[in-house]
N, C-alpha and C. Protein backbone atom coordinates (compact mmCIF):
# COMPACT_ATOMS: atom_id res chain seq x y z
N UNK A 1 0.85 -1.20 0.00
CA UNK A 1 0.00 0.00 0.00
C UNK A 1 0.88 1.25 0.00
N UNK A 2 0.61 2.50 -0.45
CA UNK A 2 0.96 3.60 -0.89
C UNK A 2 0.97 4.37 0.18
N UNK A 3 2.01 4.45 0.78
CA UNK A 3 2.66 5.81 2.20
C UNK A 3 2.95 7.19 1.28
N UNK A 4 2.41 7.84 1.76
CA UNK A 4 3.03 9.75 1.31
C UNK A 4 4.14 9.71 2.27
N UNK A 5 5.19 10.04 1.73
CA UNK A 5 6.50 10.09 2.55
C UNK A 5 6.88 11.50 2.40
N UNK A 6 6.68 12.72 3.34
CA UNK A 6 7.24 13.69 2.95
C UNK A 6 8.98 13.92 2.63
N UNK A 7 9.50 13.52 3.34
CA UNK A 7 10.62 12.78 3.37
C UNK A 7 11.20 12.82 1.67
N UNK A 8 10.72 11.88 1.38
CA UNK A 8 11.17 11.11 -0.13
C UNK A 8 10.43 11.92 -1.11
N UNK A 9 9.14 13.01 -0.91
CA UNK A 9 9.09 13.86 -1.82
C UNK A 9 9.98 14.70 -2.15
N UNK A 10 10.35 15.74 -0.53
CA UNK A 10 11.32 16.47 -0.59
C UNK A 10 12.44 16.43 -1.38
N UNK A 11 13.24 14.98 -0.88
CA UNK A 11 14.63 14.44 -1.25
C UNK A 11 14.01 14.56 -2.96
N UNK A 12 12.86 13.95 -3.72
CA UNK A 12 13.27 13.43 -4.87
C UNK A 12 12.98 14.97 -5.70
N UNK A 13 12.35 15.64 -5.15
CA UNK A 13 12.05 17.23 -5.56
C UNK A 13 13.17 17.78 -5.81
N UNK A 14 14.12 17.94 -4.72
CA UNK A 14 15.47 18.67 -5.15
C UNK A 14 16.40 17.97 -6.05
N UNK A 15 16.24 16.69 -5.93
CA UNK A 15 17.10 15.87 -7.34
C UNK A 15 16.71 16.59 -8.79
N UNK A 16 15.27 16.49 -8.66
CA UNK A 16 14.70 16.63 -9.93
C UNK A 16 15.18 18.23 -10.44
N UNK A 17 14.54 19.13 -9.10
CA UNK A 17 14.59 20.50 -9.29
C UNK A 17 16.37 20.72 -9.88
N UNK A 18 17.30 20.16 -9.16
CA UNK A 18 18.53 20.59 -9.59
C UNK A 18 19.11 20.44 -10.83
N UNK A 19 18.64 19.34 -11.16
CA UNK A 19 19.17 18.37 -12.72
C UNK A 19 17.90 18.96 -13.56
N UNK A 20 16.70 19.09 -13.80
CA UNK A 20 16.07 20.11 -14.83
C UNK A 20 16.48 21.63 -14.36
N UNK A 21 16.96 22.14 -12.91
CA UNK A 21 17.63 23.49 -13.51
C UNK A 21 16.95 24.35 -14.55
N UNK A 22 15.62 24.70 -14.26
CA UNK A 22 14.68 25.64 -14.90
C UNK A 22 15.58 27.13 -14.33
N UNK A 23 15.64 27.57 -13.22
CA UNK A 23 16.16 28.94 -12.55
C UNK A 23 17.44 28.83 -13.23
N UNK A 24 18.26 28.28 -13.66
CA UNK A 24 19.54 28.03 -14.32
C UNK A 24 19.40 28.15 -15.61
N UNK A 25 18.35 27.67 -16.00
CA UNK A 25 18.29 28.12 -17.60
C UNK A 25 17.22 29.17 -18.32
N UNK A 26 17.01 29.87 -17.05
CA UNK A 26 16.54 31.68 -17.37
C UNK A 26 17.23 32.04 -18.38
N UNK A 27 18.51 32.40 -17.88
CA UNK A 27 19.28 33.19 -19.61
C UNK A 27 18.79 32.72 -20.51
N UNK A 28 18.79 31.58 -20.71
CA UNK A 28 18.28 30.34 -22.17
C UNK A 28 17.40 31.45 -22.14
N UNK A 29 16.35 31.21 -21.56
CA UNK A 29 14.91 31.72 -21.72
C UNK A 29 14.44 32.90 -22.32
N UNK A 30 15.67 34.22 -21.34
CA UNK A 30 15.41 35.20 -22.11
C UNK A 30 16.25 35.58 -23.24
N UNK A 31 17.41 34.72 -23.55
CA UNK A 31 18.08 34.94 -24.96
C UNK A 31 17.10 34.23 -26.20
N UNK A 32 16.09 33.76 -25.72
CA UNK A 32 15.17 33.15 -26.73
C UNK A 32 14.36 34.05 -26.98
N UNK A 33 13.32 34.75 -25.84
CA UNK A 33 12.67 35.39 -26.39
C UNK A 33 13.30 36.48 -26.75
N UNK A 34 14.35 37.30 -26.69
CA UNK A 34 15.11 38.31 -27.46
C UNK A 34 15.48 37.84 -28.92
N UNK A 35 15.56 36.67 -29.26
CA UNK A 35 15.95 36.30 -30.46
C UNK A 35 14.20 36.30 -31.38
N UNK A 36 12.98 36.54 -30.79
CA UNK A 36 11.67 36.27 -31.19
C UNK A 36 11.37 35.10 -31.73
N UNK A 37 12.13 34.05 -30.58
CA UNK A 37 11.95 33.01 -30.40
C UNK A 37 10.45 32.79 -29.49
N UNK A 38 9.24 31.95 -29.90
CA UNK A 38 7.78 31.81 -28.84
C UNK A 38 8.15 30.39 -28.16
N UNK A 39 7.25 30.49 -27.12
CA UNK A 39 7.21 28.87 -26.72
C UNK A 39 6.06 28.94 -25.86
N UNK A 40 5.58 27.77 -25.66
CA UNK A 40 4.25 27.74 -24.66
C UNK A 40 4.27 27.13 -23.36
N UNK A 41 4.35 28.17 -22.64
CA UNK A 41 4.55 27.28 -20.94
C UNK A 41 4.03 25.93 -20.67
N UNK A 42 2.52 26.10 -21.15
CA UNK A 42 1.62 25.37 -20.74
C UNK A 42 1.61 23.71 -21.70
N UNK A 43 2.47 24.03 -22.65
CA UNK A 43 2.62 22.89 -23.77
C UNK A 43 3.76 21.89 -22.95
N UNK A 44 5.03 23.02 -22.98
CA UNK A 44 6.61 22.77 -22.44
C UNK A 44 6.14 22.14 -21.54
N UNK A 45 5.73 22.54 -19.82
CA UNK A 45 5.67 21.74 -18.45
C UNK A 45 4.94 20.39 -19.04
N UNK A 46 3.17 20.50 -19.68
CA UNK A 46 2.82 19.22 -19.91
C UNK A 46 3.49 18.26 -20.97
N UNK A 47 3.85 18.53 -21.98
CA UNK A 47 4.82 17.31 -22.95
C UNK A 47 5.69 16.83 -21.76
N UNK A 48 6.27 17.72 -20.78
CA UNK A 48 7.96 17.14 -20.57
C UNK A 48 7.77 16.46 -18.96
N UNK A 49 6.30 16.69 -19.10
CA UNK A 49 5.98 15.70 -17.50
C UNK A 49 5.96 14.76 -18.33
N UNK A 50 4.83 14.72 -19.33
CA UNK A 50 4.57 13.02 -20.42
C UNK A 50 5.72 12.24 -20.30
N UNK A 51 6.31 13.42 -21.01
CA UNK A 51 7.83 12.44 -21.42
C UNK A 51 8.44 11.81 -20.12
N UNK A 52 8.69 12.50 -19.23
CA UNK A 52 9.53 12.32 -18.33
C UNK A 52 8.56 10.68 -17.66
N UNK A 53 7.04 11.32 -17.54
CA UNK A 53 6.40 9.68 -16.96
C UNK A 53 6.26 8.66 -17.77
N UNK A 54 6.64 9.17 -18.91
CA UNK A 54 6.54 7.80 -19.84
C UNK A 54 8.07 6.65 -19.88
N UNK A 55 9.21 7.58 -19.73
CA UNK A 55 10.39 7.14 -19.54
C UNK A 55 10.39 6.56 -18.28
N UNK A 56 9.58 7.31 -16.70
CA UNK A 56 10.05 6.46 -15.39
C UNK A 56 8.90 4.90 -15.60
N UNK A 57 8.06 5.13 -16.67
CA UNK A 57 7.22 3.59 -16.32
C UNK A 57 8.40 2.60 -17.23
N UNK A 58 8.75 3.19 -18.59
CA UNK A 58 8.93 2.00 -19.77
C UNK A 58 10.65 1.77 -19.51
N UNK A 59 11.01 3.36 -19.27
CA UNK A 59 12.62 3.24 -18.82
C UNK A 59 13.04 1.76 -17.92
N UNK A 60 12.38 1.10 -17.48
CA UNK A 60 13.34 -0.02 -16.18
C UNK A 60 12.47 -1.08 -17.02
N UNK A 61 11.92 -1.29 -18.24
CA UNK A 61 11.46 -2.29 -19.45
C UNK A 61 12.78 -2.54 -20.48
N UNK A 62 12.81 -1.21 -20.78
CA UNK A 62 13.81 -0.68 -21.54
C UNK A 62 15.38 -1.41 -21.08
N UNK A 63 15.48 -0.99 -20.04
CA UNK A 63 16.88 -1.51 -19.16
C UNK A 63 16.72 -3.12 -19.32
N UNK A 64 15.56 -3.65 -18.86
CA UNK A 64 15.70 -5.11 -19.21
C UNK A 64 16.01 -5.80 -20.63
N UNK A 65 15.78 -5.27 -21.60
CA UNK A 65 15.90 -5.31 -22.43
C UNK A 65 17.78 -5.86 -22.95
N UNK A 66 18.28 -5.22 -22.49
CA UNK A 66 19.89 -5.17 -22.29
C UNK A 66 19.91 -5.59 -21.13
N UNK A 67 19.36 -6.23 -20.48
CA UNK A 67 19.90 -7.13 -19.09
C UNK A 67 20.37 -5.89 -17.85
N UNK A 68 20.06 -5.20 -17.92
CA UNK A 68 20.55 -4.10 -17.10
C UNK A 68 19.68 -3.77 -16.05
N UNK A 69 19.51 -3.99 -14.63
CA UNK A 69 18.96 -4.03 -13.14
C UNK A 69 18.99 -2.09 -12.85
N UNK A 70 17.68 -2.05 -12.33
CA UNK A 70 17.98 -0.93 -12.08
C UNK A 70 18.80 -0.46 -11.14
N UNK A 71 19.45 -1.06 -10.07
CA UNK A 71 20.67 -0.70 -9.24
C UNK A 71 21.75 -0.50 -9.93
N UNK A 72 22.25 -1.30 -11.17
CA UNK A 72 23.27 -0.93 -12.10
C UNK A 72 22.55 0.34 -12.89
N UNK A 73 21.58 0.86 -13.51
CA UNK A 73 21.61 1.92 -13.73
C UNK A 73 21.99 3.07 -12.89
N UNK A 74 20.99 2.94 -11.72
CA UNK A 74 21.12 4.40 -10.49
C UNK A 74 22.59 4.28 -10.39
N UNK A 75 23.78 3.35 -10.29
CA UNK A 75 25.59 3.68 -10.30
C UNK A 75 25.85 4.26 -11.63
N UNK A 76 25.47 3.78 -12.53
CA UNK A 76 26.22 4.75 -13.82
C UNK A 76 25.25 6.39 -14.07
N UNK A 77 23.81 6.08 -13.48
CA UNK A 77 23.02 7.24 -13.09
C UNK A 77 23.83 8.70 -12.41
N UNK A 78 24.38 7.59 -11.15
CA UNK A 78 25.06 8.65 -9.91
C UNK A 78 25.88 9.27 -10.56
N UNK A 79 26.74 8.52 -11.75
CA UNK A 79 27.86 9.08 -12.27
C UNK A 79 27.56 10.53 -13.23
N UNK A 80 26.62 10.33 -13.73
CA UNK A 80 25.75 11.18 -14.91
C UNK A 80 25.73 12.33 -13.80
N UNK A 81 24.72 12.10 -13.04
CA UNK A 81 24.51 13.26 -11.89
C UNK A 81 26.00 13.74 -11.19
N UNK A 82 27.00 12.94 -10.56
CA UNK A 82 28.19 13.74 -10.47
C UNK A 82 28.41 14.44 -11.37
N UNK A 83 28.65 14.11 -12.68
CA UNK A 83 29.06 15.03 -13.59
C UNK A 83 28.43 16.48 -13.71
N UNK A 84 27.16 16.32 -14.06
CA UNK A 84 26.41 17.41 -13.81
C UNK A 84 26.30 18.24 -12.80
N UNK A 85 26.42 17.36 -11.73
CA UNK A 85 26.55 18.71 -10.60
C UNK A 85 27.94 19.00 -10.46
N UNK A 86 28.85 18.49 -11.10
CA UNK A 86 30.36 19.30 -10.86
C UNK A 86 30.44 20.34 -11.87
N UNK A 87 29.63 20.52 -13.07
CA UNK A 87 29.52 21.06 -13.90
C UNK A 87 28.77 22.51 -13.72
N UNK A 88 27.82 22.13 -12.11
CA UNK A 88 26.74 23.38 -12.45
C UNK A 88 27.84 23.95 -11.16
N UNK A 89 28.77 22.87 -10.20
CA UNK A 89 29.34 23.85 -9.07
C UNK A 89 30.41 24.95 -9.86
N UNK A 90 31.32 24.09 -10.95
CA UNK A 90 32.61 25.08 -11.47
C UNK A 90 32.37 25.69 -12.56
N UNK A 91 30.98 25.57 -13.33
CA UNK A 91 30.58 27.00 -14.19
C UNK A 91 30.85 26.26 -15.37
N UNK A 92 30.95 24.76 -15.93
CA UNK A 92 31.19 24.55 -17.12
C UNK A 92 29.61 24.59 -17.54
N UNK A 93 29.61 24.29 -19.30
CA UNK A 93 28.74 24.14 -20.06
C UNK A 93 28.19 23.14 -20.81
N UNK A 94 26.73 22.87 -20.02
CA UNK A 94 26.62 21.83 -20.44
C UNK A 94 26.07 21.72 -22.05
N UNK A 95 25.57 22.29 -22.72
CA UNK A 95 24.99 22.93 -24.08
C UNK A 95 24.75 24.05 -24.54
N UNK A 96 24.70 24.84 -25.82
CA UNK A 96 24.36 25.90 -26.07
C UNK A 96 23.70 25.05 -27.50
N UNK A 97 22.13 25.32 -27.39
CA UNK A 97 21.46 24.97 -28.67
C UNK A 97 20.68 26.22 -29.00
N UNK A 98 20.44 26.22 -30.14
CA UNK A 98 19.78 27.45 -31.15
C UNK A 98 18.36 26.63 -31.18
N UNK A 99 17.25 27.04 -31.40
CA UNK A 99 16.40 26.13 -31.90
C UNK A 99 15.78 26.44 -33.52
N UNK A 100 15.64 25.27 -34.47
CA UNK A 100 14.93 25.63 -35.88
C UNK A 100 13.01 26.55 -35.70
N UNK A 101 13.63 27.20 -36.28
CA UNK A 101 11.95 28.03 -37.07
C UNK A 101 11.79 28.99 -35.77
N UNK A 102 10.92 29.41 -35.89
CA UNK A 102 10.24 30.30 -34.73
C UNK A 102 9.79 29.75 -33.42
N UNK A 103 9.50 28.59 -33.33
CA UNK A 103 8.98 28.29 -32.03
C UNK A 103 10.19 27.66 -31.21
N UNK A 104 10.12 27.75 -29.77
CA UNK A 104 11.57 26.99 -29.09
C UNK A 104 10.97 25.98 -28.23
N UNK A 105 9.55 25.88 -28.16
CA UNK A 105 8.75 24.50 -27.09
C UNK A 105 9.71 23.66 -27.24
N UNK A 106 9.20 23.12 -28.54
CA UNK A 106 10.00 21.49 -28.39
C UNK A 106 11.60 21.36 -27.97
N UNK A 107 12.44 22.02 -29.33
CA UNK A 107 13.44 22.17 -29.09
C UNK A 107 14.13 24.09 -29.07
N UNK A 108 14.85 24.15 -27.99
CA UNK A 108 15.72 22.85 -26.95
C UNK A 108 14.81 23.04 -25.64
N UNK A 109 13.75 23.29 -25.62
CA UNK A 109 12.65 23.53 -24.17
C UNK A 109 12.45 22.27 -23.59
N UNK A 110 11.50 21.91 -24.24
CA UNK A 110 11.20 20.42 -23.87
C UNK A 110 12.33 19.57 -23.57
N UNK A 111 12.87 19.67 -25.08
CA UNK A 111 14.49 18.61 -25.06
C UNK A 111 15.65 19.26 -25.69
N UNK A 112 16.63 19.73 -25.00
CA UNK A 112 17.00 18.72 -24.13
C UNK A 112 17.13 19.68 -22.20
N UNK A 113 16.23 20.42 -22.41
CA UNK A 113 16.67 21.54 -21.40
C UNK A 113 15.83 20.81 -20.29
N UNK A 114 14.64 20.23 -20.52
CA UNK A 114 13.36 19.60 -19.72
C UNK A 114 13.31 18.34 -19.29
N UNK A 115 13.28 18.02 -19.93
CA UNK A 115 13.25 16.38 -20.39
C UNK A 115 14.50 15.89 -21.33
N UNK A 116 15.19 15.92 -20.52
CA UNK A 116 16.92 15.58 -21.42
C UNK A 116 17.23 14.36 -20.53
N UNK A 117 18.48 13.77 -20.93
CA UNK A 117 19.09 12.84 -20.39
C UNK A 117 19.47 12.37 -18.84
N UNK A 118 20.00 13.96 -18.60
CA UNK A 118 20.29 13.90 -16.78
C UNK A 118 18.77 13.80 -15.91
N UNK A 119 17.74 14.50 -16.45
CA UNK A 119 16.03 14.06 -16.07
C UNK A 119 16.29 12.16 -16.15
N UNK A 120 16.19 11.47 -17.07
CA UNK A 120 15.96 10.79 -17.27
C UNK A 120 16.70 9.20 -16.51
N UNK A 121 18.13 9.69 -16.44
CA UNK A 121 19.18 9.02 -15.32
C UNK A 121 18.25 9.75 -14.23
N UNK A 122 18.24 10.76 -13.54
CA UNK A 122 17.28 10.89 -12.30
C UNK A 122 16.55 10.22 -11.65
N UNK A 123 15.18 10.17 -13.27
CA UNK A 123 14.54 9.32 -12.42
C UNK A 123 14.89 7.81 -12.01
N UNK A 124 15.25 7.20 -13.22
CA UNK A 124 15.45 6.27 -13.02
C UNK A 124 16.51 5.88 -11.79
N UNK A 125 17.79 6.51 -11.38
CA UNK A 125 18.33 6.80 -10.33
C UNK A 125 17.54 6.30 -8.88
N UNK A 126 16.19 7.41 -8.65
CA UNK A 126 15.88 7.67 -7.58
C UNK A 126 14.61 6.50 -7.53
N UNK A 127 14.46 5.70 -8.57
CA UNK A 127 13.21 4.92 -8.62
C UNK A 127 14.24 3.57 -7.47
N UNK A 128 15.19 3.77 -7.73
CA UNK A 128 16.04 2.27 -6.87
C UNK A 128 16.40 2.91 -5.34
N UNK A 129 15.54 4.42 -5.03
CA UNK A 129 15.84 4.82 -3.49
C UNK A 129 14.64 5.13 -2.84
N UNK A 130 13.63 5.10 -3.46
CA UNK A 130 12.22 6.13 -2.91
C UNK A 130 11.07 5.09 -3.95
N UNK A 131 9.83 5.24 -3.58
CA UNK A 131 8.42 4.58 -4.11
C UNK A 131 8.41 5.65 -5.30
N UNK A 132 7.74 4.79 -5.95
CA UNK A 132 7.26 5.35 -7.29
C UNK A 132 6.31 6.73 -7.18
N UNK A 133 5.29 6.44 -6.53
CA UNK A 133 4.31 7.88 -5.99
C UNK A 133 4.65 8.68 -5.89
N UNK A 134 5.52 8.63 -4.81
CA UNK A 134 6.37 10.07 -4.14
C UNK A 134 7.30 10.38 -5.45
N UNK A 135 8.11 10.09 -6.38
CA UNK A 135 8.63 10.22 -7.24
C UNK A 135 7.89 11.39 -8.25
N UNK A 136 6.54 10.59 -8.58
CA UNK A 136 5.59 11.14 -9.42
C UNK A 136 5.15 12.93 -9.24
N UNK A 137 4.75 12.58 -7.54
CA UNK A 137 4.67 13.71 -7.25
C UNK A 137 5.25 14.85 -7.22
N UNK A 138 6.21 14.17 -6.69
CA UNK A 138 7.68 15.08 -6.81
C UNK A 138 8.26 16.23 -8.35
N UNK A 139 7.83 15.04 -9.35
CA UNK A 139 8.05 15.51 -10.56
C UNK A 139 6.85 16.44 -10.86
N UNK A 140 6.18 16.01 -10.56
CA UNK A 140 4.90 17.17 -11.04
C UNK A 140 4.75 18.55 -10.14
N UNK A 141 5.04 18.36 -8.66
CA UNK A 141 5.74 19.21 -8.83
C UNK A 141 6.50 20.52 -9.25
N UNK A 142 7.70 19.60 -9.73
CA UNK A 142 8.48 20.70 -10.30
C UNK A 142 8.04 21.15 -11.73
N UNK A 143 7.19 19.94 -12.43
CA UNK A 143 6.84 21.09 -13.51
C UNK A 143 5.52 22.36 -13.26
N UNK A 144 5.21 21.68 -12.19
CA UNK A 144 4.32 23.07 -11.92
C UNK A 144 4.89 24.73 -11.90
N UNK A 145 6.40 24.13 -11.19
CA UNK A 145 7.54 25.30 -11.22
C UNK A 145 7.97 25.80 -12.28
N UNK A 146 8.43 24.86 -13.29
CA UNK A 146 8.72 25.17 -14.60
C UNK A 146 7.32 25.77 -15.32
N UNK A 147 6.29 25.45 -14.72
CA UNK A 147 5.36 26.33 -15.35
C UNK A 147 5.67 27.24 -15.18
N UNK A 148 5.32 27.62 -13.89
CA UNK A 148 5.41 29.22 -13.11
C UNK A 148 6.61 29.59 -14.16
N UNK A 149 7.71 29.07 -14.09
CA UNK A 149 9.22 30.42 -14.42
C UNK A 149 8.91 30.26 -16.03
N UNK A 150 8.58 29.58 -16.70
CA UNK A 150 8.11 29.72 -18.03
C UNK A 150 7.26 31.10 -18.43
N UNK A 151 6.22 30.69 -18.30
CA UNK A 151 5.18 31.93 -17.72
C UNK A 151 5.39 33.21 -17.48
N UNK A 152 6.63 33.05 -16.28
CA UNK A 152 7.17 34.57 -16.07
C UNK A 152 8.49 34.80 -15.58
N UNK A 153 8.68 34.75 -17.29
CA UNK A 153 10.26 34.73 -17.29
C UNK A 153 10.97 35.64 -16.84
N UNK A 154 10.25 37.02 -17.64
CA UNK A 154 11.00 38.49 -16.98
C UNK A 154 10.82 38.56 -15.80
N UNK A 155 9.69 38.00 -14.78
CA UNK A 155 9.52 38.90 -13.66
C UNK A 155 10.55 37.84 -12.53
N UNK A 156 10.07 36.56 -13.05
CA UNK A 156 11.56 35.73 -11.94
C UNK A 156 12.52 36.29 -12.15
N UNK A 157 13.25 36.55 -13.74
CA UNK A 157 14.76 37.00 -13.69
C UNK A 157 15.20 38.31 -12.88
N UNK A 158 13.92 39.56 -12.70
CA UNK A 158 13.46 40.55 -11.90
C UNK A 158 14.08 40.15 -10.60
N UNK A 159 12.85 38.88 -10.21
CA UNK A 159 13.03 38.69 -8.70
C UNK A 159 14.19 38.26 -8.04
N UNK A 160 14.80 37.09 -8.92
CA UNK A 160 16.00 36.53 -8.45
C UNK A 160 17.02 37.36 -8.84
N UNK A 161 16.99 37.69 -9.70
CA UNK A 161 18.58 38.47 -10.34
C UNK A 161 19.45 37.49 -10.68
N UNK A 162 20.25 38.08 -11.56
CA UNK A 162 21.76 37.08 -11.91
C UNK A 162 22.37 36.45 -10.96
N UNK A 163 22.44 37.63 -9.90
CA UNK A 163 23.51 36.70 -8.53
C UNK A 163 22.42 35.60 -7.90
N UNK A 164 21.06 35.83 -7.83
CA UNK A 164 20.31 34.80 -7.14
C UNK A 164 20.70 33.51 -8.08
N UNK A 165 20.54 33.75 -9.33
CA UNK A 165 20.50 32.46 -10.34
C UNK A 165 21.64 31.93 -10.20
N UNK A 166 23.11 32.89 -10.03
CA UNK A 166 24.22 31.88 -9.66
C UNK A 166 24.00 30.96 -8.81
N UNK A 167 23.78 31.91 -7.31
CA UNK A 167 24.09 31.23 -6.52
C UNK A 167 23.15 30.13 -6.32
N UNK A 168 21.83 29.75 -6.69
CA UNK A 168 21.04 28.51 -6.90
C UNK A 168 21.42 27.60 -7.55
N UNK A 169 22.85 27.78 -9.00
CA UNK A 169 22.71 26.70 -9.22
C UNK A 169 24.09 26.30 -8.73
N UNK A 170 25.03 26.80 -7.91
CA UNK A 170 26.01 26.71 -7.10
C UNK A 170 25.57 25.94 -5.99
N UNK A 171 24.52 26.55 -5.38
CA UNK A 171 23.63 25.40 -4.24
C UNK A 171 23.35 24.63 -4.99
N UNK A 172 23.33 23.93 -5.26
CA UNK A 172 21.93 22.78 -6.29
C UNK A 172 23.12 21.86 -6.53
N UNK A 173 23.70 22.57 -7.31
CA UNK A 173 25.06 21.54 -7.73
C UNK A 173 26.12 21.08 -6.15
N UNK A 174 26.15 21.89 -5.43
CA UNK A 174 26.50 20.99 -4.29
C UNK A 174 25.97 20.03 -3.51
N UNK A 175 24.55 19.84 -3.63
CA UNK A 175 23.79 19.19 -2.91
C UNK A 175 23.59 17.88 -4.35
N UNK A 176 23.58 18.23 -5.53
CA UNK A 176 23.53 16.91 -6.48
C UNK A 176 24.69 16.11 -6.53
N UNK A 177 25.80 16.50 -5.74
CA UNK A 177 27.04 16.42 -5.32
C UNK A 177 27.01 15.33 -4.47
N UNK A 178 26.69 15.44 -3.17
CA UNK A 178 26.04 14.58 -2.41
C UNK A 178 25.37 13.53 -2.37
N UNK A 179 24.23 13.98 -2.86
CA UNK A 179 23.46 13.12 -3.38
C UNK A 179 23.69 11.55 -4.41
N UNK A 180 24.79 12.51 -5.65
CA UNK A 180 25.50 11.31 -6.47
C UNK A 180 26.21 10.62 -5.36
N UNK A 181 26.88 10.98 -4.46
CA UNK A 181 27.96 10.25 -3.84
C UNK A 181 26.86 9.12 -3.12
N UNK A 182 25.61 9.51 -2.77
CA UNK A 182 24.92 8.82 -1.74
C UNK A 182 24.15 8.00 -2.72
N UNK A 183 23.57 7.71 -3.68
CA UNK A 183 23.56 7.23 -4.84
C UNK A 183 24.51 6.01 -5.00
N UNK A 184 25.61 6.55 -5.87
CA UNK A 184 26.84 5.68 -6.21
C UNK A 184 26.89 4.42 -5.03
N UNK A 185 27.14 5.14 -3.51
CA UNK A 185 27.79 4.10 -2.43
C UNK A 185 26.19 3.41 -2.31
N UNK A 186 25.26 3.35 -1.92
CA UNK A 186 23.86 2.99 -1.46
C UNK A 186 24.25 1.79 -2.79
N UNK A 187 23.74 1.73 -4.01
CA UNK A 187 24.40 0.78 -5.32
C UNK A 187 24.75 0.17 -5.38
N UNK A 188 25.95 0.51 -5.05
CA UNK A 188 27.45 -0.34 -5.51
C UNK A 188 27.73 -1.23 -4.46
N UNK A 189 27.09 -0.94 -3.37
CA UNK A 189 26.97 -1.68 -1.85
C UNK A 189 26.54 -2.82 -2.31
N UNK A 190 24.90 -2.52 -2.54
CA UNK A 190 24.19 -3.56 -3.02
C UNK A 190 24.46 -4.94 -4.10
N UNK A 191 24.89 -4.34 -5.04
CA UNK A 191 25.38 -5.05 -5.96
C UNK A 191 26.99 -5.49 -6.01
N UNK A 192 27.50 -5.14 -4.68
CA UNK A 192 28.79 -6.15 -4.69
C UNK A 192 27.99 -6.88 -2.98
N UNK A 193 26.93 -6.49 -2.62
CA UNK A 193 26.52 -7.72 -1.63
C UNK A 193 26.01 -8.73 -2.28
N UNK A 194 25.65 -8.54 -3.22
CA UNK A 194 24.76 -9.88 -4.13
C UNK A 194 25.71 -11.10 -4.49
């Protein structure tokens, strides 16, 4: 039976929130619409929840497929997520995409800024630490957030400012930091106890 774990929302909220990095990819946002680039909040958050729940049901099908346990994913997962959060602590780059035609929803909104790869190691990651529910929730969630900063791009970049946006994804990336490490060892435990 199905426990609400505030706990394991929290925890899987800030995974998610750090690795989609919506407040981090403001600039994106407003170098798009300065370029008269459109996109639709309300399209972007719902496709890239789809996507994202369609990958945490079929993703650990998928893995079987190639013989691959989801505890061996969440270790090469953790690794994905180290990377990324060493990336968002020392200021490297993880992409710079242009998007084709006038609209930027799909691409690079949706993918790979939303629903990209490090989303996708995430979930699958956190599906081998926490219940599926709380996961769900968690994710929805944050696209509720990514609604919101979609929506209102100028007035978050207003509210937070540049230095707020650093320093969030300076926090974020230290704590996905962690997290990979707690990840990786929790794993690798497991699967050299077997």
């Amino acid at each position: 039976m199905f426990t609400l774990n505030i706990q394991e929302i929290v925890s899987a909220f800030i995974v998610l929130f750090a690795i989609i990095d919506v407040t981090g990819s403001l600039p994106i946002f407003v170098d798009l619409q300065s370029k008269h680039k459109t996109f639709s909040p309300i399209r972007a958050s719902f496709f890239s929840f789809l996507i994202l729940l369609a990958f945490f049901f079929v993703g650990e099908g998928i893995l079987r497929l190639f013989n691959v346990d989801v505890s061996s994913f969440a270790v090469a997962g953790s690794l994905v997520i180290f990377v990324i959060a060493c990336e968002m602590t020392f200021g490297w780059e993880l992409f710079k995409m242009d998007s084709p035609g006038g609209s930027a929803t799909i691409i690079p909104i949706i993918f790979p800024l939303l629903a990209g790869p490090g989303a996708f190691t995430a979930l699958l990651a956190l599906k081998a630490e926490f219940t599926s529910p709380n996961i769900i929730i968690a994710l929805f969630l944050n696209m509720v957030i990514v609604f919101f900063v979609l929506r209102n791009v100028k007035v978050v970049e207003k509210l937070i400012g540049l230095g707020g946006i650093y320093v969030l994804r300076k926090f974020f990336g230290i704590i996905l930091l962690a997290i990979s490490v707690k990840l990786f060892i929790g794993n690798i435990t497991f699967l050299l106890g077997k």
